[in-house]
N, C-alpha and C. Protein backbone atom coordinates (compact mmCIF):
# COMPACT_ATOMS: atom_id res chain seq x y z
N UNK A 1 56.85 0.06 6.14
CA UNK A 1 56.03 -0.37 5.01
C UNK A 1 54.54 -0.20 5.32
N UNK A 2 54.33 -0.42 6.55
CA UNK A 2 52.49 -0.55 6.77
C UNK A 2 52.33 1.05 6.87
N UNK A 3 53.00 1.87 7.24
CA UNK A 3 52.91 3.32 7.32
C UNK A 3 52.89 3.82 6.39
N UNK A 4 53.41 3.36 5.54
CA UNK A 4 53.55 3.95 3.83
C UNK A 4 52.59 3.53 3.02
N UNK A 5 51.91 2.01 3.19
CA UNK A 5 50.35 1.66 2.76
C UNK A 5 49.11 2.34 3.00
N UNK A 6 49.38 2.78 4.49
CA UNK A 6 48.43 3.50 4.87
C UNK A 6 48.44 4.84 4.87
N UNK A 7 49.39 5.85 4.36
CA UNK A 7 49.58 6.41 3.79
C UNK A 7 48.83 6.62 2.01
N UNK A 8 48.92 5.64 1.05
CA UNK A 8 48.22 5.23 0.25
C UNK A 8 46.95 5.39 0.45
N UNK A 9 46.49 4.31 0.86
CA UNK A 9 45.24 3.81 0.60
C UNK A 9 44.30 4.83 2.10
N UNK A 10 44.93 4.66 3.45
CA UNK A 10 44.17 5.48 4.05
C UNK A 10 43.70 6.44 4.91
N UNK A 11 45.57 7.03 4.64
CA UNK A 11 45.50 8.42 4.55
C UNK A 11 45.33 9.63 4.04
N UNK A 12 45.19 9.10 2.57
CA UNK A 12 44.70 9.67 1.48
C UNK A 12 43.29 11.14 1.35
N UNK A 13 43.58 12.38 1.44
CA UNK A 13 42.16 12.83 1.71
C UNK A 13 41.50 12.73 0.49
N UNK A 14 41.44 12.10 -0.91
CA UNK A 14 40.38 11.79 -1.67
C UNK A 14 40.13 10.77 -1.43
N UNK A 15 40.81 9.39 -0.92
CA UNK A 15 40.24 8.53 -0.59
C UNK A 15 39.56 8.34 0.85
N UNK A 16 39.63 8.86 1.69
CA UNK A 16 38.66 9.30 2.50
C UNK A 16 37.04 10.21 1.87
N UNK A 17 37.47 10.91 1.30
CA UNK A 17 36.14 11.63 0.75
C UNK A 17 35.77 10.44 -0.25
N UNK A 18 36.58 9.97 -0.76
CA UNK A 18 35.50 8.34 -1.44
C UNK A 18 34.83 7.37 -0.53
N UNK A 19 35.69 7.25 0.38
CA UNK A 19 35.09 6.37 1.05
C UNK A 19 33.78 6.65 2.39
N UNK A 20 33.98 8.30 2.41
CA UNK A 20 32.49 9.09 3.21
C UNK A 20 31.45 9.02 2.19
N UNK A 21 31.83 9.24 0.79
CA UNK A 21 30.92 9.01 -0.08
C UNK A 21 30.26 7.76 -0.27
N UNK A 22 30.91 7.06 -0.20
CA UNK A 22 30.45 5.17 -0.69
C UNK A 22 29.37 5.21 1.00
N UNK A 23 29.90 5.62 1.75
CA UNK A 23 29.39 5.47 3.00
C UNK A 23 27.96 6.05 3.29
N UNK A 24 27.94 6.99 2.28
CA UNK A 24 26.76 7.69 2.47
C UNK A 24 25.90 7.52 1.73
N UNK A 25 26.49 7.04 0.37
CA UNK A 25 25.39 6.24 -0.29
C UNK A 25 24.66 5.40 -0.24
N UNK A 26 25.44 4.62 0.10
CA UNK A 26 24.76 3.11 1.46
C UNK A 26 23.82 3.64 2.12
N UNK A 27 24.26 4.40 2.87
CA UNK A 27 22.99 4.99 4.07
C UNK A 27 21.77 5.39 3.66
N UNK A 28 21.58 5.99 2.09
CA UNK A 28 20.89 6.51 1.43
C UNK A 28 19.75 5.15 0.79
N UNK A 29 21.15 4.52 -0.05
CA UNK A 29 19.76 2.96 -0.57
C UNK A 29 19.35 2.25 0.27
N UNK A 30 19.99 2.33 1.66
CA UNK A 30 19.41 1.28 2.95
C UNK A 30 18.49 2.11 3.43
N UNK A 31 18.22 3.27 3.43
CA UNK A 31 16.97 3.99 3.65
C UNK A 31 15.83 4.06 2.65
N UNK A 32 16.10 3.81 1.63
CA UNK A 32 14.98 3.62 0.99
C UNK A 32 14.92 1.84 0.41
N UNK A 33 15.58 1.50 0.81
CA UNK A 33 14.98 -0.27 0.83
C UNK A 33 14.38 0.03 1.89
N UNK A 34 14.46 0.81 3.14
CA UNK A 34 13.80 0.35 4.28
C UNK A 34 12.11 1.06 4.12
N UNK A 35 11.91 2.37 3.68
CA UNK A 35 10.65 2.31 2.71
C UNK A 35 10.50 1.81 2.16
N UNK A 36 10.82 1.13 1.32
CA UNK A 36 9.85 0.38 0.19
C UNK A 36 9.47 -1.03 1.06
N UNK A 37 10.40 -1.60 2.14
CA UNK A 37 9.73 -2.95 2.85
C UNK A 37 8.47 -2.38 3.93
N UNK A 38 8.64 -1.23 4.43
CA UNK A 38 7.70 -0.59 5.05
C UNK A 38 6.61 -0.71 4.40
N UNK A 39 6.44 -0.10 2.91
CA UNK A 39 5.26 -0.06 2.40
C UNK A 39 4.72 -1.07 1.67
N UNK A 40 5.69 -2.06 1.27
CA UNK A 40 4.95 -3.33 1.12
C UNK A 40 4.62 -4.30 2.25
N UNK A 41 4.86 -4.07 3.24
CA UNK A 41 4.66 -4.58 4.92
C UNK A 41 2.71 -3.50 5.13
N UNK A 42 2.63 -2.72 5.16
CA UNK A 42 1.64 -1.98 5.28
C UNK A 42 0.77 -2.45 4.07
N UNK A 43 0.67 -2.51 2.63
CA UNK A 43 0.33 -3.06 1.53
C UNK A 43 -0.91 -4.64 2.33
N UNK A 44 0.88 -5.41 2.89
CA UNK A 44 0.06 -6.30 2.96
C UNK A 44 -0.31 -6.57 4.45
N UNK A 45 -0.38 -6.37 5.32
CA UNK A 45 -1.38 -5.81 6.10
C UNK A 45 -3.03 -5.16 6.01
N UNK A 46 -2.62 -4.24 5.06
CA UNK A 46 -4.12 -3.67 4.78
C UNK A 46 -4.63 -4.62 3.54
N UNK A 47 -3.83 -5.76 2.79
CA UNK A 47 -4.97 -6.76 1.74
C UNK A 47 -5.06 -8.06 3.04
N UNK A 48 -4.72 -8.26 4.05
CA UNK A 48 -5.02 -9.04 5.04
C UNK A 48 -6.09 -8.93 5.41
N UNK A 49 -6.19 -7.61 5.65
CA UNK A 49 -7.81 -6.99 6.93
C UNK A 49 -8.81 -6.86 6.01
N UNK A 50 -8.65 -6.37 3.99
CA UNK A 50 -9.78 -6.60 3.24
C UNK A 50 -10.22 -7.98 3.18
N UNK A 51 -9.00 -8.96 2.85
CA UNK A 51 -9.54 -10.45 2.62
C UNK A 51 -10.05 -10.88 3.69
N UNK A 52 -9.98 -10.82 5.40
CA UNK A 52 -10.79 -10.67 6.69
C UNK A 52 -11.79 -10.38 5.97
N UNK A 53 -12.29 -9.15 6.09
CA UNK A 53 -13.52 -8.30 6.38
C UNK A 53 -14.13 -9.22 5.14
N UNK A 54 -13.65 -9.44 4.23
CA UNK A 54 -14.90 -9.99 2.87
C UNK A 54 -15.00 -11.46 3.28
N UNK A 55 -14.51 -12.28 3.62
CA UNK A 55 -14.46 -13.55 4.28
C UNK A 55 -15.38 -13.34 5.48
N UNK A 56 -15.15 -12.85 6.03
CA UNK A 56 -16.24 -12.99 7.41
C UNK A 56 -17.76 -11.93 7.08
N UNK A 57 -17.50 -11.48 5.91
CA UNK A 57 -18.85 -10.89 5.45
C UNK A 57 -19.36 -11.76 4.65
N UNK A 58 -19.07 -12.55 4.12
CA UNK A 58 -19.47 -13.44 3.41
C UNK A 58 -20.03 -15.22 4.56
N UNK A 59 -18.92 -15.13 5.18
CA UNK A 59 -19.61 -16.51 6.55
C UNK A 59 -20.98 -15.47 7.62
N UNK A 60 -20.99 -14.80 7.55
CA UNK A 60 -21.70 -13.72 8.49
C UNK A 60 -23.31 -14.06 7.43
N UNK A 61 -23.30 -14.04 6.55
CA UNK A 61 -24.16 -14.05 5.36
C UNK A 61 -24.75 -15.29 5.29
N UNK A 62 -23.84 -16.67 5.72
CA UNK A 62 -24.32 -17.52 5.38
C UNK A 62 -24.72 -18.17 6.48
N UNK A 63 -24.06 -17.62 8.00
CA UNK A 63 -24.53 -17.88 9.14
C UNK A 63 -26.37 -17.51 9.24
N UNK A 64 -26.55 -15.99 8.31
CA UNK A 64 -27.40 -15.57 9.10
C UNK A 64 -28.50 -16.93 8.35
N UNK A 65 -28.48 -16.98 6.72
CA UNK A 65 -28.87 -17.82 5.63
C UNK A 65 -29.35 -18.88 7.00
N UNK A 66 -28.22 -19.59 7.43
CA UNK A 66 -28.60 -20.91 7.96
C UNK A 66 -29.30 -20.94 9.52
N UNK A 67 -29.13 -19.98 10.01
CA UNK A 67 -30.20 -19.48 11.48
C UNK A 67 -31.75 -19.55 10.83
N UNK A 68 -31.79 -18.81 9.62
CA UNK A 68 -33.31 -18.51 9.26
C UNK A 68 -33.78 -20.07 8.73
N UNK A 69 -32.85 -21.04 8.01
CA UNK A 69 -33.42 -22.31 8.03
C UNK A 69 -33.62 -23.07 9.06
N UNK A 70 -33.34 -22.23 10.19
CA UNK A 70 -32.91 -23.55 11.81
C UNK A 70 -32.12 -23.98 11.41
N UNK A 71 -30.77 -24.30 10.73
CA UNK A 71 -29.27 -25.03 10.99
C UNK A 71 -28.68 -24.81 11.80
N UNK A 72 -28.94 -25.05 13.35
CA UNK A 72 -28.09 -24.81 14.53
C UNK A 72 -26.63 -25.21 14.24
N UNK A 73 -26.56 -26.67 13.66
CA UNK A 73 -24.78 -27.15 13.30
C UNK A 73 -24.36 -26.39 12.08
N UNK A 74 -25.24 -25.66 11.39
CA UNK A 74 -24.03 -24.84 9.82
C UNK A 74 -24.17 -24.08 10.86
N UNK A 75 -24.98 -23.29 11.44
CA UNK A 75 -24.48 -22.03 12.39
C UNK A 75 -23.32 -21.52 12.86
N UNK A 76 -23.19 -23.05 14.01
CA UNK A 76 -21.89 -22.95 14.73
C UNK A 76 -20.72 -22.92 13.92
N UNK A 77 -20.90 -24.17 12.87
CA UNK A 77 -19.69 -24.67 12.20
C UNK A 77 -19.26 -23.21 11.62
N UNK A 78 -19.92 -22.17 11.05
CA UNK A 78 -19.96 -20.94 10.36
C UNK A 78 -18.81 -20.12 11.18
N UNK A 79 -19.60 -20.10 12.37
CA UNK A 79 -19.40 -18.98 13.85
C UNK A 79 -17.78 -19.91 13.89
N UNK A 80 -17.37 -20.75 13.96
CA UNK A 80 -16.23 -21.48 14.71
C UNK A 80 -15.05 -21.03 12.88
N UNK A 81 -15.99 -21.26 11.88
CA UNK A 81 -15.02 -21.03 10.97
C UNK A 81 -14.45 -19.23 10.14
N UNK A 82 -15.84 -18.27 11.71
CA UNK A 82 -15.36 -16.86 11.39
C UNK A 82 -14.30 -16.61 12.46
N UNK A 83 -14.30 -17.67 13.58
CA UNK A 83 -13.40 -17.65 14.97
C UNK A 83 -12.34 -17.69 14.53
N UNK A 84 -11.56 -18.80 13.39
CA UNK A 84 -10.83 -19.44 12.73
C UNK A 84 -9.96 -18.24 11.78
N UNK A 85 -10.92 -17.38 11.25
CA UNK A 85 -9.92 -16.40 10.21
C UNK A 85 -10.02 -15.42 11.29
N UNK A 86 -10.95 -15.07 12.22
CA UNK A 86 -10.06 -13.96 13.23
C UNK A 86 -8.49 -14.17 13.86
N UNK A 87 -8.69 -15.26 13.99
CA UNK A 87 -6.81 -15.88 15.06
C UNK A 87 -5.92 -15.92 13.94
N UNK A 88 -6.14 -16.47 12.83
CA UNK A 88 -5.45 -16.02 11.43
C UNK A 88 -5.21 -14.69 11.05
N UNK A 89 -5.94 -14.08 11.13
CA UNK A 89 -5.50 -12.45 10.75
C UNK A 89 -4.56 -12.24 12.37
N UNK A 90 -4.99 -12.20 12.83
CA UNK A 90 -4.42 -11.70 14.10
C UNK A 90 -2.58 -12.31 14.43
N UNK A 91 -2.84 -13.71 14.11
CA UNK A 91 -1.39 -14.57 13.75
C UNK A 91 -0.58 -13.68 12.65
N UNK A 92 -1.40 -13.62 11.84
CA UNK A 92 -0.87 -12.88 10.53
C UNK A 92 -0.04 -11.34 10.70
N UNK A 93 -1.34 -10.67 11.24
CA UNK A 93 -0.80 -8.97 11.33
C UNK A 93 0.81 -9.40 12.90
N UNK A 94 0.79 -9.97 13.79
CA UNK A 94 1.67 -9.73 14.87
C UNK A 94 2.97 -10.63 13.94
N UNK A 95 2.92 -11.29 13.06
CA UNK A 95 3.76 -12.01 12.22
C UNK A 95 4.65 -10.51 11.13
N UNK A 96 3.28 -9.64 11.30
CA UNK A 96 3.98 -8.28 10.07
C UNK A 96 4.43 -7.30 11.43
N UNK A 97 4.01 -7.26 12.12
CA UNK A 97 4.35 -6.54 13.54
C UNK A 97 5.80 -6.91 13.14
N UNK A 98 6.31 -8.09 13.63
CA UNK A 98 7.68 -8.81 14.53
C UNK A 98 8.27 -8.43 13.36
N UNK A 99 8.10 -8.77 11.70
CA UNK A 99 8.64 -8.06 10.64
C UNK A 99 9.55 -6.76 10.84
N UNK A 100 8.29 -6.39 11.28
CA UNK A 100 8.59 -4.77 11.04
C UNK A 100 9.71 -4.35 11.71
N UNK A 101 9.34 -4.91 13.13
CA UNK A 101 10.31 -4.56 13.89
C UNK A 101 11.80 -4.99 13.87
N UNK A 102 11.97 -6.55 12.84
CA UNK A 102 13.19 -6.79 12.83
C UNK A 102 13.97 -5.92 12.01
N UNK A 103 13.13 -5.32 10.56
CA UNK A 103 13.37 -4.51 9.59
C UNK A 103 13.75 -3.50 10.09
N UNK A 104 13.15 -2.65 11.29
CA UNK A 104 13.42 -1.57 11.86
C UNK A 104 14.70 -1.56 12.68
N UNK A 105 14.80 -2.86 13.49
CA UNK A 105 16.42 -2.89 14.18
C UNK A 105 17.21 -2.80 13.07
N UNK A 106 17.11 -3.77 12.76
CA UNK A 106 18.61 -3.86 11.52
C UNK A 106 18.50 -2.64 10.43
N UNK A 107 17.41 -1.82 10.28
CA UNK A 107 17.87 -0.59 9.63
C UNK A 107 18.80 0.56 10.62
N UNK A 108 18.29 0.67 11.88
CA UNK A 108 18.75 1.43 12.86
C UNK A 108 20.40 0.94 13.07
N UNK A 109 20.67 -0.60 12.90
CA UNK A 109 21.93 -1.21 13.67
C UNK A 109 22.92 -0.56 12.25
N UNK A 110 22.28 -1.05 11.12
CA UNK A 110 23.25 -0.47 9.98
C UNK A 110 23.55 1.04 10.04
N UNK A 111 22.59 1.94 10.07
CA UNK A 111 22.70 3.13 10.21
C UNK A 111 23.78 3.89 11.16
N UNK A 112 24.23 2.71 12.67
CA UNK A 112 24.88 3.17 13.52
C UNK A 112 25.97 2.87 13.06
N UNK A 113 26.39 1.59 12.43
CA UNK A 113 27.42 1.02 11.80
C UNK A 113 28.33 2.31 10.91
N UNK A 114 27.31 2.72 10.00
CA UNK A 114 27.58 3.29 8.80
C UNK A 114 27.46 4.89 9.89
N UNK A 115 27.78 5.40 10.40
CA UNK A 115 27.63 6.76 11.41
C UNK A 115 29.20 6.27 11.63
N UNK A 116 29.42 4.80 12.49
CA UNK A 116 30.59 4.68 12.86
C UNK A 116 31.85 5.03 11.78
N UNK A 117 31.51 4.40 10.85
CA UNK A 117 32.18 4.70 9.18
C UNK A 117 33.02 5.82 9.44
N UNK A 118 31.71 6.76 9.09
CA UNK A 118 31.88 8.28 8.62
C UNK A 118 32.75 8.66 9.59
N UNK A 119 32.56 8.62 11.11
CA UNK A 119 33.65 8.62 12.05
C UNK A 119 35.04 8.31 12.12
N UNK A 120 35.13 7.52 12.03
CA UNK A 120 36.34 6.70 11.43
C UNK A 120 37.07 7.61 10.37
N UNK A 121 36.72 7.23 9.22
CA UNK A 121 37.05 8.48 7.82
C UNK A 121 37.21 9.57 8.65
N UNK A 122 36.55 10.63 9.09
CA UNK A 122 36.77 11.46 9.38
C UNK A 122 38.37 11.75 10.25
N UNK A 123 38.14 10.84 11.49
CA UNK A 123 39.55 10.72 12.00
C UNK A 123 40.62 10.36 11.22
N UNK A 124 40.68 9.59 10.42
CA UNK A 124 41.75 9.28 9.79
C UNK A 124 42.50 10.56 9.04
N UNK A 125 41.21 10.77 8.44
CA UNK A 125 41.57 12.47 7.67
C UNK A 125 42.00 13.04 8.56
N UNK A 126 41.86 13.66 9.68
CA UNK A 126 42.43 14.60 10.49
C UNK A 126 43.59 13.91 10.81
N UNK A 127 43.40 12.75 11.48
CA UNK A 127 45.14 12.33 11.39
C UNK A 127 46.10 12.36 10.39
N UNK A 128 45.73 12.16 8.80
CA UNK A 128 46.35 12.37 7.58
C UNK A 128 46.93 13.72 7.48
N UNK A 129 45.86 14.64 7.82
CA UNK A 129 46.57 16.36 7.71
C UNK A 129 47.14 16.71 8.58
N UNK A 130 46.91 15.66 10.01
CA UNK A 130 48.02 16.09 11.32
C UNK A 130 49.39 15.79 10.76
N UNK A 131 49.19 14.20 10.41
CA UNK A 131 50.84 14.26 9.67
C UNK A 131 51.58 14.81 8.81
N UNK A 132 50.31 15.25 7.72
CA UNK A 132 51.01 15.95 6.54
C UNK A 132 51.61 17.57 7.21
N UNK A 133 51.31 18.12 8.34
CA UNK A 133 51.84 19.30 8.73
C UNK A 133 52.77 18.97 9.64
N UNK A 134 52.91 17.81 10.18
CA UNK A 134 53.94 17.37 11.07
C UNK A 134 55.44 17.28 9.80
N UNK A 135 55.12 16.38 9.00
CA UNK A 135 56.27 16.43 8.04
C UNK A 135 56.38 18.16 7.33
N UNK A 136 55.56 18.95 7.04
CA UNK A 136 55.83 20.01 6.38
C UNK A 136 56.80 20.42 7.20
N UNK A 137 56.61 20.46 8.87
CA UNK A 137 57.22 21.27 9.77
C UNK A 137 58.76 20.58 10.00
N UNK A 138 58.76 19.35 10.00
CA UNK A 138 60.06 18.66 9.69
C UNK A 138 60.72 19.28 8.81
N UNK A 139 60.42 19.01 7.67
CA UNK A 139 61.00 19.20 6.27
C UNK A 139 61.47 20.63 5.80
């Protein structure tokens, strides 16, 4: 009975070519989900480093503002609160780093997965037509 199921369902050579197909389609939308998180990962990365750069151009501005009045304490407080969004961006971008990289394993781990697939299918098929010429030669 299990020989005759599998026979069916997966020894079948159209259902093998369905199921290399389904297999490869996968591979196809998991490659481009994995661009599109790429480029919204890069997106926001590069509106990180604009909102930086205009934030600390703007405390940079008001540092210099409060040096020319003598405000030694807005100075610092300024200087300590451009210190403040540097370790923030920096927290931030190694936060899209570690992203990336998890995005990048698990695209690579699926990809091997889905390689294994196609492998698989493939053998089965060749075992399907080994048998189907084993019985021709019987028969």
């Amino acid at each position: 009975q299990w020989s005759e199921a599998g026979r069916h369902y997966g020894g079948s050579s159209t259902f093998c070519h369905f199921s290399l197909a389904m297999a490869e389609q996968c591979l196809r939308g998991e490659e481009l989900r994995a661009r599109h998180q790429a480029a919204l990962l890069k997106l926001r990365k590069k509106a990180l480093r604009e909102k930086a750069r205009a934030e600390l151009a703007w405390l940079g501005h008001q540092k210099r503002c409060l040096e020319n009045l003598q405000d030694s304490k807005g100075a610092s407080a300024t200087a300590a609160k451009q210190r403040k969004i540097l370790t923030e961006l920096k927290q931030e971008q190694a936060e899209i780093q570690h992203l990336q990289n998890i995005y990048r394993a698990a695209h690579q781990e699926r990809k091997l997965l889905l390689k294994q697939q196609r492998e698989i299918l493939m053998m089965r098929h060749s075992t399907a037509q080994l048998q189907e010429k084993l019985r021709n030669l019987a028969g």
